[in-house]
Protein backbone atom coordinates (compact mmCIF):
# COMPACT_ATOMS: atom_id res chain seq x y z
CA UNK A 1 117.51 76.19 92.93
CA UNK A 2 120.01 78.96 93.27
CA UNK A 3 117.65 81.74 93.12
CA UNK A 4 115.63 79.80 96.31
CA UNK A 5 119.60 79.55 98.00
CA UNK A 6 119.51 83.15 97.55
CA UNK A 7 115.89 83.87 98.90
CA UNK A 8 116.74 82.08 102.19
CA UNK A 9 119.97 83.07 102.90
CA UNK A 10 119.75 86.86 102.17
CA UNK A 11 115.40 87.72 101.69
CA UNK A 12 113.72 89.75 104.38
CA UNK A 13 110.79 92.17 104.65
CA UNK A 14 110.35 94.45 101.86
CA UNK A 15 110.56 98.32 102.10
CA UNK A 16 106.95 99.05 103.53
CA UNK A 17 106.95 102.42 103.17
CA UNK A 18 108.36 102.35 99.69
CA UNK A 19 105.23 100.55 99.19
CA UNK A 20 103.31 102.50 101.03
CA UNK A 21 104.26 105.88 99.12
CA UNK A 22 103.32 104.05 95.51
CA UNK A 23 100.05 103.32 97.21
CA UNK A 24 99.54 106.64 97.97
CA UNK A 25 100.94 108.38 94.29
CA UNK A 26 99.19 105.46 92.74
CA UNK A 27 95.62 106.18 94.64
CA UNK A 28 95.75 110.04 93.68
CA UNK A 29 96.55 109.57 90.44
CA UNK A 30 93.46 107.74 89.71
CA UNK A 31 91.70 109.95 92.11
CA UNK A 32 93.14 113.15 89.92
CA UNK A 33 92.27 111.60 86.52
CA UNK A 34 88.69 111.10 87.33
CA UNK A 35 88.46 114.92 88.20
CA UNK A 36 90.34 115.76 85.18
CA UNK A 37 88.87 113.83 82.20
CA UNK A 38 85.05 113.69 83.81
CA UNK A 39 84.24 116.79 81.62
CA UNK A 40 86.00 115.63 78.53
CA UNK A 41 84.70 111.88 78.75
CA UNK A 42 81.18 113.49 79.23
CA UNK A 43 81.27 115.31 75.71
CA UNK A 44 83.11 112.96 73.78
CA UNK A 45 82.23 109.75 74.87
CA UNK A 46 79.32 110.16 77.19
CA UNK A 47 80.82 108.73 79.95
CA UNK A 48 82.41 111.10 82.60
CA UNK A 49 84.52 108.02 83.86
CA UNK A 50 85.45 106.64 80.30
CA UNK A 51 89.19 107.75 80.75
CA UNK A 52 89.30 106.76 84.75
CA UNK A 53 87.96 103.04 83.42
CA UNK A 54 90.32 102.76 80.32
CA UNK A 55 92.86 103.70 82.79
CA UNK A 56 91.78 100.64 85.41
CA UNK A 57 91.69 98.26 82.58
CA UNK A 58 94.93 98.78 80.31
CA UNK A 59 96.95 100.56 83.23
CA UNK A 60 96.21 99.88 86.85
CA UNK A 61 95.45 95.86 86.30
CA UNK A 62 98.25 95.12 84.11
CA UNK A 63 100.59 97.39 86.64
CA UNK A 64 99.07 95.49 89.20
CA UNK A 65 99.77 92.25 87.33
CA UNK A 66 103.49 93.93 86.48
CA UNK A 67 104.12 94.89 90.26
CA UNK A 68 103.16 91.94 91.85
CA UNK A 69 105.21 89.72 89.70
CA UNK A 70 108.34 91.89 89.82
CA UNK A 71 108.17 92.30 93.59
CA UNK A 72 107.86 88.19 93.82
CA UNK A 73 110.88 87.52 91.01
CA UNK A 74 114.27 87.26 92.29
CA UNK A 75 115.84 90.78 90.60
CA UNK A 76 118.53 88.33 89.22
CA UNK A 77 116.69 87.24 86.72
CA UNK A 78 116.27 90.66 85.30
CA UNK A 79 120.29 90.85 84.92
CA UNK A 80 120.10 87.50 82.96
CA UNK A 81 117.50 88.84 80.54
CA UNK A 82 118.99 92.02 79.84
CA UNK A 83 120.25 91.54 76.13
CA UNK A 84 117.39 90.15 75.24
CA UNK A 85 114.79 92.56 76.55
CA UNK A 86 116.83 95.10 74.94
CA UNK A 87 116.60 93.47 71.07
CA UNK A 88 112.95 93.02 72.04
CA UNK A 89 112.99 96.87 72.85
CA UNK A 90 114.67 98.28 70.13
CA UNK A 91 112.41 95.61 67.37
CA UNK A 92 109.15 97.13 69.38
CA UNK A 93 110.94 100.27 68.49
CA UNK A 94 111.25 99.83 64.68
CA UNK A 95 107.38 98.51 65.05
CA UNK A 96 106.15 101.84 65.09
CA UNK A 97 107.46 102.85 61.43
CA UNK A 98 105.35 99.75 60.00
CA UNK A 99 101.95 98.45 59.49
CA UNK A 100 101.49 97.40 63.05
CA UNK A 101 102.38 101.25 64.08
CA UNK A 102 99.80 103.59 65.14
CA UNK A 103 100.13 107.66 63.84
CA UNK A 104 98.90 110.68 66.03
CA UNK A 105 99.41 114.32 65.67
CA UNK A 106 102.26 113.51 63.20
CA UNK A 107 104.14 111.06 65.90
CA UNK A 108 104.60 107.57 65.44
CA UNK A 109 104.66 106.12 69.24
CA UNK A 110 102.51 103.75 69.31
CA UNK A 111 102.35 99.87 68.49
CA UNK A 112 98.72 98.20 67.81
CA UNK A 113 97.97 94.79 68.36
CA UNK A 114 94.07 94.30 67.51
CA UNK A 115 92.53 96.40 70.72
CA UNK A 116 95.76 96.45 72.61
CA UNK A 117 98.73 99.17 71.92
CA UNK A 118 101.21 99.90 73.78
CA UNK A 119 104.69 102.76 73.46
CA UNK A 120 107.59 101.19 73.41
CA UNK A 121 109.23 104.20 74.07
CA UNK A 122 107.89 103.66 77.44
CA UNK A 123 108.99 100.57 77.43
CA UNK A 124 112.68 101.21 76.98
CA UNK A 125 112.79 103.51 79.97
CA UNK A 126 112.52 99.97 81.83
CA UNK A 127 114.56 97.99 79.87
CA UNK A 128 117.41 100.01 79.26
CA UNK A 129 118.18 100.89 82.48
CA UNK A 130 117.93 96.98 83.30
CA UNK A 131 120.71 96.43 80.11
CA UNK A 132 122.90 99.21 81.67
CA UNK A 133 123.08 97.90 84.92
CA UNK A 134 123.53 94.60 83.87
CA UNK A 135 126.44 95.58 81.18
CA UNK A 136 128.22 97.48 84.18
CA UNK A 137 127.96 95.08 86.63
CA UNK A 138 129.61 92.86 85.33
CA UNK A 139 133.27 93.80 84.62
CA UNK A 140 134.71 97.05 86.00
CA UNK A 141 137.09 98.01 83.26
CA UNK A 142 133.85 98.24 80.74
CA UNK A 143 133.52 101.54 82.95
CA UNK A 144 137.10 103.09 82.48
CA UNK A 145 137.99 101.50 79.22
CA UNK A 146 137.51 103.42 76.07
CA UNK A 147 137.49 100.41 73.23
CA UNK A 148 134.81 97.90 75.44
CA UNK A 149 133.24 100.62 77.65
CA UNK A 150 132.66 103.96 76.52
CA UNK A 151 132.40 103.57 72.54
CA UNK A 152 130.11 100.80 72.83
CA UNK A 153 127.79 102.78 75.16
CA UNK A 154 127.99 105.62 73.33
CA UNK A 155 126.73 103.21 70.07
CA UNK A 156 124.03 102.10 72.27
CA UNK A 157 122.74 105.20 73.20
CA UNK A 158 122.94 106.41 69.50
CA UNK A 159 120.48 103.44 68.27
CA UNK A 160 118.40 104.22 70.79
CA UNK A 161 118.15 108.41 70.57
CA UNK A 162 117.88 107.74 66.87
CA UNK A 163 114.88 105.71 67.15
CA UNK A 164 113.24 107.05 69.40
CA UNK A 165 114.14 110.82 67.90
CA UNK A 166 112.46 109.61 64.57
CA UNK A 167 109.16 108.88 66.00
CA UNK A 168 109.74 111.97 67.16
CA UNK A 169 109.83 111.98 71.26
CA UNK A 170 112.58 114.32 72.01
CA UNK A 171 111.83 114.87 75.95
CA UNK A 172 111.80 110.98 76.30
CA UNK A 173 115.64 111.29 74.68
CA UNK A 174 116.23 113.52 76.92
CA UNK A 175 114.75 111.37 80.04
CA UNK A 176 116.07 108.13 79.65
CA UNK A 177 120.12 109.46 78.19
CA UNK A 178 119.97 111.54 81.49
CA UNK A 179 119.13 108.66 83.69
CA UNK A 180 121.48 106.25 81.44
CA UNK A 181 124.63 108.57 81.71
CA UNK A 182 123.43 108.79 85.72
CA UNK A 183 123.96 104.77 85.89
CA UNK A 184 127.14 105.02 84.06
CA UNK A 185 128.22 107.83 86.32
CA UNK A 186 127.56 105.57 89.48
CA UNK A 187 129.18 102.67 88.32
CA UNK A 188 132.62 103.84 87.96
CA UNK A 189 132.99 105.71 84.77
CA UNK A 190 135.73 108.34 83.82
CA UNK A 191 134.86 112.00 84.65
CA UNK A 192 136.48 112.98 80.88
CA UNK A 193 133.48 110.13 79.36
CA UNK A 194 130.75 112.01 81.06
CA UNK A 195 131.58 115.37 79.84
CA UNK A 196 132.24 114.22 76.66
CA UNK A 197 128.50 112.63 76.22
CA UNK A 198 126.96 115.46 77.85
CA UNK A 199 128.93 117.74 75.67
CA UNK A 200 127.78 115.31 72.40
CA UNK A 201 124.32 114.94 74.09
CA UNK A 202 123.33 118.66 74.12
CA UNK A 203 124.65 119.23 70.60
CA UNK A 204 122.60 116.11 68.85
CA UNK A 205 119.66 117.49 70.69
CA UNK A 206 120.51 120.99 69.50
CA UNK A 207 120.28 120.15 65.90
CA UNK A 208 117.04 117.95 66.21
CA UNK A 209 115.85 121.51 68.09
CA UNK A 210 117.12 123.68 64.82
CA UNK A 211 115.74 121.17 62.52
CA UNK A 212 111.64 121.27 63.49
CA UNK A 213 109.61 124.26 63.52
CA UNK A 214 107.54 123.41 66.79
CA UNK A 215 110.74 122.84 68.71
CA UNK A 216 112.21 125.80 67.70
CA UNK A 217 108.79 127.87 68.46
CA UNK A 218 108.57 126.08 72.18
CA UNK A 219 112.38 127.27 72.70
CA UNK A 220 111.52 131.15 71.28
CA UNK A 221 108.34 131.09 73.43
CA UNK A 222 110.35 130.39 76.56
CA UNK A 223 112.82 132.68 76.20
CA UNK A 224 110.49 135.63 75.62
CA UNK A 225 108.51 134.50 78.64
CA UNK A 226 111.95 134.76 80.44
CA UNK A 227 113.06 138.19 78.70
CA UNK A 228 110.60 140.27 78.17
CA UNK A 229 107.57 138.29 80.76
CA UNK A 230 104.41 136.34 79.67
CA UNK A 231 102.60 139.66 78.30
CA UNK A 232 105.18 139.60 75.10
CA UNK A 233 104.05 136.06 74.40
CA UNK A 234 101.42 135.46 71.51
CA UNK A 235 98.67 133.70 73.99
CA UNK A 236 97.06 133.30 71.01
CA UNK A 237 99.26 131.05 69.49
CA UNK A 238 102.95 128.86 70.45
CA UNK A 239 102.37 130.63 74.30
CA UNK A 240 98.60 129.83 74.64
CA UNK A 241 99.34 126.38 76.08
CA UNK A 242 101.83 127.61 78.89
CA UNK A 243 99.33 130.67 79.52
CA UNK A 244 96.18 128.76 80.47
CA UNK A 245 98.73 126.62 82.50
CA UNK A 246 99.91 129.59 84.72
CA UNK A 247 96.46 131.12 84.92
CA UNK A 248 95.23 127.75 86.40
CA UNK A 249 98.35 127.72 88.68
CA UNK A 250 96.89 130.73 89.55
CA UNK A 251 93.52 130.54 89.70
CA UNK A 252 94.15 127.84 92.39
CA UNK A 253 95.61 130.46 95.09
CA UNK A 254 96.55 128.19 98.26
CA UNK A 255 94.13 125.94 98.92
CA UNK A 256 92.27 125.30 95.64
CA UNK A 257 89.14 126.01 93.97
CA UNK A 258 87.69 122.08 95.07
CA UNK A 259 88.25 118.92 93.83
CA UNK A 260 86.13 118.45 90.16
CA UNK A 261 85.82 122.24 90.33
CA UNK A 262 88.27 123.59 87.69
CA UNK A 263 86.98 126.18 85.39
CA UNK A 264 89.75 125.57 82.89
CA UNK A 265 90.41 122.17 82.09
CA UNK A 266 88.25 121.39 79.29
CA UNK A 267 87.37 124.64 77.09
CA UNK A 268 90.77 126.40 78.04
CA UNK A 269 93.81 123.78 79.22
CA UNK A 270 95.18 121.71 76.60
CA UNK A 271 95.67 118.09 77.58
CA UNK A 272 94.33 118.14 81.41
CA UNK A 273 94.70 114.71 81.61
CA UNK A 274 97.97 114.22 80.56
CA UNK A 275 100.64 117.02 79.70
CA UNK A 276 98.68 119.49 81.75
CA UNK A 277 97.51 117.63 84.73
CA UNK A 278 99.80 118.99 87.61
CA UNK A 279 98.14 122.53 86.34
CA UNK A 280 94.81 120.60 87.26
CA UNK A 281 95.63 119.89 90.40
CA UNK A 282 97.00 123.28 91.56
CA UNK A 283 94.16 124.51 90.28
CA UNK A 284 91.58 122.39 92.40
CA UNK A 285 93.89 121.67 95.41
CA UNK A 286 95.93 124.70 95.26
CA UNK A 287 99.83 125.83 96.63
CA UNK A 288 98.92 123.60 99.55
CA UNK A 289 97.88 120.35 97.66
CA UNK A 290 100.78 120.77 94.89
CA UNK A 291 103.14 121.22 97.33
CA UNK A 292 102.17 118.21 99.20
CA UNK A 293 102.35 116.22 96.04
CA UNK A 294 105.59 117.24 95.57
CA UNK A 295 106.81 116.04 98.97
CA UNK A 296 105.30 112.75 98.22
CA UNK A 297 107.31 112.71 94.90
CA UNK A 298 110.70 113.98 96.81
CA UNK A 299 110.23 111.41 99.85
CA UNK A 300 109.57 108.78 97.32
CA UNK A 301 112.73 109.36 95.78
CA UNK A 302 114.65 109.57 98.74
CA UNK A 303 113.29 105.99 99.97
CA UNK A 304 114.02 104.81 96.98
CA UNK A 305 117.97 105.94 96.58
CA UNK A 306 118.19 104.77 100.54
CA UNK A 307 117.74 101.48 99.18
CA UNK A 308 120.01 101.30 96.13
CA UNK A 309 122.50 102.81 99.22
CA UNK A 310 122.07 99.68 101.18
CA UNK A 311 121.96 97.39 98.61
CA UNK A 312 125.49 95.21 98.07
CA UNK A 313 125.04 94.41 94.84
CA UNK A 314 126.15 96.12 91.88
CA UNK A 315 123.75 95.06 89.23
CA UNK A 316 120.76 96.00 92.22
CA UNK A 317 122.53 99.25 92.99
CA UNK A 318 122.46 100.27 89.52
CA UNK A 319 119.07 99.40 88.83
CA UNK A 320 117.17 100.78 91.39
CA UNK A 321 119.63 104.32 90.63
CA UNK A 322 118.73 104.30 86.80
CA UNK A 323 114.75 103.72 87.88
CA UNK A 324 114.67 106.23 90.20
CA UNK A 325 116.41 108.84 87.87
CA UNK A 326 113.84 107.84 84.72
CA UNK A 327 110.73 109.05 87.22
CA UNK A 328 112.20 111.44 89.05
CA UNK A 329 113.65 113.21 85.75
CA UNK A 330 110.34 112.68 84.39
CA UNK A 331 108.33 114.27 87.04
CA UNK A 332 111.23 117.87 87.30
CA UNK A 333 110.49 118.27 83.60
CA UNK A 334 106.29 117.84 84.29
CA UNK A 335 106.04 120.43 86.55
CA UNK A 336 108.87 122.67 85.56
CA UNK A 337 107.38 122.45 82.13
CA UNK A 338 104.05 123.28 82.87
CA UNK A 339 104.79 126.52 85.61
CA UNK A 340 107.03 128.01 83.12
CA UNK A 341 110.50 127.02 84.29
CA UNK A 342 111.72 125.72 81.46
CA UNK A 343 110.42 124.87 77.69
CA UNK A 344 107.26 123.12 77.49
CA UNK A 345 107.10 119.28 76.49
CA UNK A 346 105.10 116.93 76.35
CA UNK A 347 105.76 114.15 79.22
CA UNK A 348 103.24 112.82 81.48
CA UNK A 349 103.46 112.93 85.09
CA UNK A 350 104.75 109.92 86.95
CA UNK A 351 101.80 107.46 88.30
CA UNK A 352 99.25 110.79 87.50
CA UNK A 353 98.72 111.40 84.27
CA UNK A 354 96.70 109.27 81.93
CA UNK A 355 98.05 106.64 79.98
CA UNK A 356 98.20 102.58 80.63
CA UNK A 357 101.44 101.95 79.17
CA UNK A 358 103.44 104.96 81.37
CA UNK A 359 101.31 103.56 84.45
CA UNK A 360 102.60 99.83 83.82
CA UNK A 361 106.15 100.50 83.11
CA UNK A 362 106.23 102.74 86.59
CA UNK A 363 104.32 99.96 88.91
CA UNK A 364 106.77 97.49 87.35
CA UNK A 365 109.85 99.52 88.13
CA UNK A 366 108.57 99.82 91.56
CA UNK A 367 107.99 96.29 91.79
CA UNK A 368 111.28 95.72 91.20
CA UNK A 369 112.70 98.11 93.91
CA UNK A 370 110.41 95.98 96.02
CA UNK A 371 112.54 92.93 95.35
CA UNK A 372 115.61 94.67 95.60
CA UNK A 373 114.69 96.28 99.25
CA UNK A 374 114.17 92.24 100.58
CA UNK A 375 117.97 92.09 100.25
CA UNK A 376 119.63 95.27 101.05
């Protein structure tokens, strides 16, 4: 009964063009995929639309399924479910080291359940941010205090990095700490408790770096690229994957080769549907069509912080901040990643790149926002 109170005395039209925009990234996405994987579902499963309808089944309906629902549910509810959601995160977490788990190229991300799996890595980029919002919402000296605020964030985020580290998925680390030390920023927190996790942040992350050969390799291949320029890097070997990406940057010039006309993303560009998919569509859309996909991202963003601005509430303010941060983090380190700005990872692209359970967790987020906009 309180929620409906709270629907009639403060609900209103949604943000249209909020909705509007994850139409749009949503559309091209699927649009995008279909160019990208019809070549590779051709010669490995027959089927030049085997990854576009994998995609509609495990990702579009259940983010349709996701979005709807959050963009109906009072937000409040989200706030109420927080600690929960986040011991069901963290247990689909430790699921990954067991039977249940599923192994790939040496990474355990995945959780199978007979034909369904899911990564709950992906997962926690929702429900963490949910937890953090709801944790600082609801008394103001957890921000400033060192004994009930900072140390028992900081033991959060440790559990979390460490288990999702292990698997290993260092970039995703790296994505949802930023966004969670973002939330704790905007709620109130001591300048000396930011610096000091940043500070703390960057050295964990250092050592996991020094540790594995491949990160190490990715960190030396960048820095020659930056040094000495892409001619001093073995293309043959740790810099082949960021070559084929710039020469399909290239290849693209400004308006694009066509759409389903890349040369380079089967024999030559590793992972076009997924890590390498923004190279894809410079490639077949060119400056013009990246660029424009890039305003889409940026306006989205903007539309989105506009309505943690208006919004009143804390716990809604908070929310929509930390979601907004997880894609929009997400989609810097795509790009910048794969034209050479900075090491390349592995992330997908925001609403683009193939995979269901990435797809989900973003339509759900944005469901949420939905909610949130009918009140602010």
């Amino acid at each position: 009964m309180s929620i409906l109170r709270f629907r009639k005395s403060g609900g209103h039209s949604p943000d249209y063009p909020f909705i509007l925009l994850i139409l749009l990234l949503t559309v091209f996405g699927l649009v995008m995929l279909s160019s990208a994987s019809s070549d590779l579902g051709k010669i490995k499963f027959k089927d030049p639309y085997y990854h576009l309808k994998h995609q509609l089944l495990y990702g579009l309906s259940l983010g349709i399924v996701g979005f709807i629902g959050a963009s109906f549910l009072n937000y409040r509810w989200w706030q109420k479910l927080a600690f929960p959601l986040l011991i069901i995160g963290l247990v689909c977490l430790t699921l990954v080291f067991t039977p249940l788990g599923l192994s790939h190229s040496g990474s355990n991300r995945w959780v199978n359940i007979g034909e369904f799996s899911f990564q709950p890595a992906e997962l926690l980029k929702l429900i963490f941010i949910i937890y953090l919002a709801a944790w600082f919402s609801d008394k103001k000296s957890r921000q400033t205090d060192f004994s009930t605020g900072f140390l028992p964030f900081l033991v959060v985020c440790g559990a979390v990095t460490f288990l999702i580290l292990i698997q290993p998925s260092t970039t995703t680390v790296a994505i949802i700490m930023s966004s969670a030390l973002i939330v704790y920023f905007a709620s109130g927190a001591k300048l000396r408790y930011i610096a000091g996790t940043i500070i703390l942040g960057i050295a964990v992350l250092a050592c996991f770096v020094c540790l594995t050969d491949y990160r190490i390799a990715r960190v030396t291949t960048f820095w020659q690229t930056i040094m000495n320029g892409s001619s001093s890097v073995n293309v043959e070997g740790q810099g082949y994957h960021i070559n084929q990406s710039l020469i399909a940057i290239g290849s693209g010039g400004l308006f694009g080769v066509g759409l389903g006309q890349s040369v380079l993303k089967y024999k030559y560009l590793p992972e076009p549907i997924g890590d390498s998919i923004f190279a894809v569509i410079a490639e077949e859309l060119g400056f013009i069509g990246a660029s424009l996909l890039i305003i889409v991202f940026l306006t989205f963003l903007l539309r989105g912080f506009m309505i943690a601005k208006k919004s009143c509430d804390q716990f809604a303010r908070l929310t929509v901040i930390g979601f907004m941060c997880i894609i929009g983090i997400q989609t810097f380190i795509h790009i910048a990643a794969i034209s050479g700005i900075m090491p390349l990872t592995g992330v997908p692209l925001p609403f683009i790149s193939y995979g269901g359970t990435s797809l989900v967790i973003f339509l759900t987020m944005s469901g949420i926002i939905v909610n949130i906009s009918k009140y602010t």
